[in-house]
Each structure stands twice: as structure tokens, then as C-alpha cells.
C-alpha atoms as a PDB file:
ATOM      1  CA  UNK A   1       9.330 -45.926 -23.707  1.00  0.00           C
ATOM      2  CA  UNK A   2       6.763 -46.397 -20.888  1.00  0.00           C
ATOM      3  CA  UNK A   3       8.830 -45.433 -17.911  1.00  0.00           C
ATOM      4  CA  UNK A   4       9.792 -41.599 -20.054  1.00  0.00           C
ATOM      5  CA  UNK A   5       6.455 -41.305 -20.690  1.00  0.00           C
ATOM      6  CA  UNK A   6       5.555 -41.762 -16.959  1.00  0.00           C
ATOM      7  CA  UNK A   7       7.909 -39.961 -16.219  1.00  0.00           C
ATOM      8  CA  UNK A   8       6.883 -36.678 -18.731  1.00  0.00           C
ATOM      9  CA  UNK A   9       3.242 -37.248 -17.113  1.00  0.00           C
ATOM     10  CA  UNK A  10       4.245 -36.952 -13.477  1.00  0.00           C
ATOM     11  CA  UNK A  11       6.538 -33.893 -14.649  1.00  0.00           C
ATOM     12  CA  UNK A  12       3.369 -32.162 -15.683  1.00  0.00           C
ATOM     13  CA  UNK A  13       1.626 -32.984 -12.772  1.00  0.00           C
ATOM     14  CA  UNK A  14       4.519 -31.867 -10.680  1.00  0.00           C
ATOM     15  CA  UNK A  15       4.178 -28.461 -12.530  1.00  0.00           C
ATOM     16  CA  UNK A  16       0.406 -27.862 -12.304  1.00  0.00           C
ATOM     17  CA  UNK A  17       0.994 -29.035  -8.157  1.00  0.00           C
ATOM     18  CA  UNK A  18       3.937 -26.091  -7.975  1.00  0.00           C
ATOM     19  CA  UNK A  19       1.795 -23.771 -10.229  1.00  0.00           C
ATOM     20  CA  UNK A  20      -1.235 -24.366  -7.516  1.00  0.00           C
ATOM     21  CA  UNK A  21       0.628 -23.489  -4.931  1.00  0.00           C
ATOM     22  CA  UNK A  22       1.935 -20.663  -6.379  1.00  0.00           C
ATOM     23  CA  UNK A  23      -1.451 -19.509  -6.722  1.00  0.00           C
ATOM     24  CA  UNK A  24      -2.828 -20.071  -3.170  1.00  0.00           C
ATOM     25  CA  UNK A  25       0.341 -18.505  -1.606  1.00  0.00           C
ATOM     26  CA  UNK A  26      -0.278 -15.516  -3.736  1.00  0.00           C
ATOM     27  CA  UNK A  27      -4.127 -15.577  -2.280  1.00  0.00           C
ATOM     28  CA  UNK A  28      -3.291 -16.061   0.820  1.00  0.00           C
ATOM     29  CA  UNK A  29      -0.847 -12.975   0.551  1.00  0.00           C
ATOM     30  CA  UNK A  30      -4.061 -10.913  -1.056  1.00  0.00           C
ATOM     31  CA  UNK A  31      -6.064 -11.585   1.493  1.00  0.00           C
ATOM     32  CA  UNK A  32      -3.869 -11.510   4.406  1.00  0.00           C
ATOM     33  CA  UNK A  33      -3.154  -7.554   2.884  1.00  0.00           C
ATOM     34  CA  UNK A  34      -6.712  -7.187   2.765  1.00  0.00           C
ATOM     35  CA  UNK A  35      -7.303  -7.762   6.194  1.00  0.00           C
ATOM     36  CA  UNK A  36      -4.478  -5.884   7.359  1.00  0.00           C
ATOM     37  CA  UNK A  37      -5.131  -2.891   5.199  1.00  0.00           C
ATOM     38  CA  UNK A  38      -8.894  -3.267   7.216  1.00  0.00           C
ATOM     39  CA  UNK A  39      -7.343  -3.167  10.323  1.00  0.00           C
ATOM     40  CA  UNK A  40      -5.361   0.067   9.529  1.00  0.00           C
ATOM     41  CA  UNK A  41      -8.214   1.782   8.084  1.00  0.00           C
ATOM     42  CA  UNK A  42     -10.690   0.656  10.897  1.00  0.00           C
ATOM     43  CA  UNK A  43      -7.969   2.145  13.639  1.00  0.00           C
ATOM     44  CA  UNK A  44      -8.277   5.417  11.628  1.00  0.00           C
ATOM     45  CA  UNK A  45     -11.391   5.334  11.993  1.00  0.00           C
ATOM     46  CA  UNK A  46     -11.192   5.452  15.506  1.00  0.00           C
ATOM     47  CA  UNK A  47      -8.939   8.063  16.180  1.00  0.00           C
ATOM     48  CA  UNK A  48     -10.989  10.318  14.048  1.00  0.00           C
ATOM     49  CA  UNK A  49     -13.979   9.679  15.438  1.00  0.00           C
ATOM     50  CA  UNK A  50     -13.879  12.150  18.030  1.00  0.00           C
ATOM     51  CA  UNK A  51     -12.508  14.567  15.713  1.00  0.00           C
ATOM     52  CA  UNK A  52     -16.057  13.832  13.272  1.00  0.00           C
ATOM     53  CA  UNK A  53     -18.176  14.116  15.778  1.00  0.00           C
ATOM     54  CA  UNK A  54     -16.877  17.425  18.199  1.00  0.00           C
ATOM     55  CA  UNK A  55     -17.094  18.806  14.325  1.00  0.00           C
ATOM     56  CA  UNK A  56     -20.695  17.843  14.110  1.00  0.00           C
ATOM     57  CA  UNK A  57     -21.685  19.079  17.663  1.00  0.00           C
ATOM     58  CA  UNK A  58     -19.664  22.163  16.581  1.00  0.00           C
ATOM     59  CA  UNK A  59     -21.920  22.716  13.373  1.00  0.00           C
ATOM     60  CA  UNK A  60     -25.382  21.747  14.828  1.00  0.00           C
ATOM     61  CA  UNK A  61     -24.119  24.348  17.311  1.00  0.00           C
ATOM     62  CA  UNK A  62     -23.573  26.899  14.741  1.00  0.00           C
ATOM     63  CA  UNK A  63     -27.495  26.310  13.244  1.00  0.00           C
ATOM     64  CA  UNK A  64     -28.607  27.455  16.799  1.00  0.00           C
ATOM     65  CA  UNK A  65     -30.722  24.255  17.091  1.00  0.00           C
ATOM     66  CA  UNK A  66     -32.216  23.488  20.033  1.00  0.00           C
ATOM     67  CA  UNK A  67     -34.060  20.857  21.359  1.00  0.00           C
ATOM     68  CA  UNK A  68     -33.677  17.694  23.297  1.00  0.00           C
ATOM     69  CA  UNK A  69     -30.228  15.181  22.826  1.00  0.00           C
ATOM     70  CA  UNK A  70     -32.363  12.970  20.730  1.00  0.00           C
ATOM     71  CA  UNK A  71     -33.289  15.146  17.654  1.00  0.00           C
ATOM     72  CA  UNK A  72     -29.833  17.154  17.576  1.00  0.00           C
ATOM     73  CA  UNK A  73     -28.331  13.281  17.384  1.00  0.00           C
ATOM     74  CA  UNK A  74     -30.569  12.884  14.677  1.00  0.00           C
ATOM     75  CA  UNK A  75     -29.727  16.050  12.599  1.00  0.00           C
ATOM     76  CA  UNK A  76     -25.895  14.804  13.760  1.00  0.00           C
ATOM     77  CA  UNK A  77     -26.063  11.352  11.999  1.00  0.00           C
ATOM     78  CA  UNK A  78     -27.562  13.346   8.823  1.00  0.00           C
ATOM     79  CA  UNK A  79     -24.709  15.071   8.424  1.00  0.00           C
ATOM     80  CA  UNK A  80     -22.634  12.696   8.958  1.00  0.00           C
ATOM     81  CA  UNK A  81     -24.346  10.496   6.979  1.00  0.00           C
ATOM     82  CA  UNK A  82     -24.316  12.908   3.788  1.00  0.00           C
ATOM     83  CA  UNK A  83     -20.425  13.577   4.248  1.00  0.00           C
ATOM     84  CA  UNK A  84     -19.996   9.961   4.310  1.00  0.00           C
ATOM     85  CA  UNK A  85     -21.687   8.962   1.510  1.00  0.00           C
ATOM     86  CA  UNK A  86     -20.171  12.081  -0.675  1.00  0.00           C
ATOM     87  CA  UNK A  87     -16.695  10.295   0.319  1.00  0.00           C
ATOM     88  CA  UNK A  88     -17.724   7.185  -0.308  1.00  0.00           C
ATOM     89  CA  UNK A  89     -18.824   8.195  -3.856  1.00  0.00           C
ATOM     90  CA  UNK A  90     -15.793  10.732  -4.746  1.00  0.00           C
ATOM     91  CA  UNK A  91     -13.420   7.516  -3.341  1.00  0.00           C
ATOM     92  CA  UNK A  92     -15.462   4.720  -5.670  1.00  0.00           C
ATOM     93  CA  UNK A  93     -15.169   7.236  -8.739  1.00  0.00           C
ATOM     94  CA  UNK A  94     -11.306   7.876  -7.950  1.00  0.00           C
ATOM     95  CA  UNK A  95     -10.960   3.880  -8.173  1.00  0.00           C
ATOM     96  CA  UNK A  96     -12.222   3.562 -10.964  1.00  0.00           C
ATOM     97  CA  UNK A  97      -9.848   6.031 -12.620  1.00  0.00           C
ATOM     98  CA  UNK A  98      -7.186   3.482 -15.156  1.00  0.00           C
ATOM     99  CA  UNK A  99      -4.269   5.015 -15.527  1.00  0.00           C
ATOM    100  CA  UNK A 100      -2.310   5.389 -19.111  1.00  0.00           C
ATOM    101  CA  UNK A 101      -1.867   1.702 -20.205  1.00  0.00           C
ATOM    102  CA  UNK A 102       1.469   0.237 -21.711  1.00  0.00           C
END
């Protein structure tokens, strides 16, 4: 009767060992996505970057400011800052959108 019951109890174990592992490979696959899906997004980021800011130089153009580089940079970042920070606000409230649940 000893040896089953050893042999239920290392069954268990076996289980909660495979279940652990289960759960680190599927953290491992989170986070590797994670990191990839940061990589992606911070390669967009650089090919629009030129894009952002000839569209910034194009608008602080269009306000017929003029001055020296240092306070046109500084109306620049502004705006950029503001459209960033819109994005980042309108992208938060999309994620937190549920959709219809089961």
C-alpha cells in the first residue's frame, strides 16, 4: 500500500513539475512577443521620424515664426509633444475598450 501511495504522490508532483513548465514556456513566449512587438514598433518609429518632423518644420513654417533654431525647436517639440500625448491618450482609451463577452 506504501509503494501506490508513493507512487500517487510523485504522480502529483510530476503534474505540478509539467504544469510549471507549462507556465514558464508560456511566459517566456509573452515576453519574447513583447519584446519583439517593441522592436517593430520602435523601427516604425524611425522611419517616421523624418516624416514627423519635415511636418513640424512645415507647420512652424506656416505660423511665419521667426527667430533663432533654438526657440522654433522649442515651439517644434510642443507640437509634437501635444500630438503625442493626444495619441497616447486616444490609444490607452481604445485599449481599454472589452469587446462583447461570451
Amino acid at each position: 500500500m506504501d509503494k501506490i501511495k508513493k507512487v500517487l504522490d510523485n504522480t502529483t508532483m510530476d503534474e505540478e513539475v509539467i504544469d510549471h513548465a507549462i507556465s514558464i514556456k508560456n511566459k517566456f513566449r509573452t515576453s519574447v512577443a513583447t519584446a519583439m512587438s517593441a522592436a517593430f514598433g520602435f523601427i516604425l518609429a524611425l522611419y517616421w521620424k523624418d516624416i514627423v518632423v519635415e511636418s513640424v518644420n512645415k507647420m512652424v513654417k506656416s505660423m511665419n515664426l521667426r527667430g533663432d533654431g533654438y526657440m522654433i525647436r522649442i515651439v517644434a517639440a510642443i507640437i509634437v509633444t501635444l500630438i503625442c500625448v493626444s495619441a497616447i491618450y486616444a490609444i490607452s482609451k481604445w485599449g481599454e475598450k472589452n469587446g462583447p463577452s461570451k
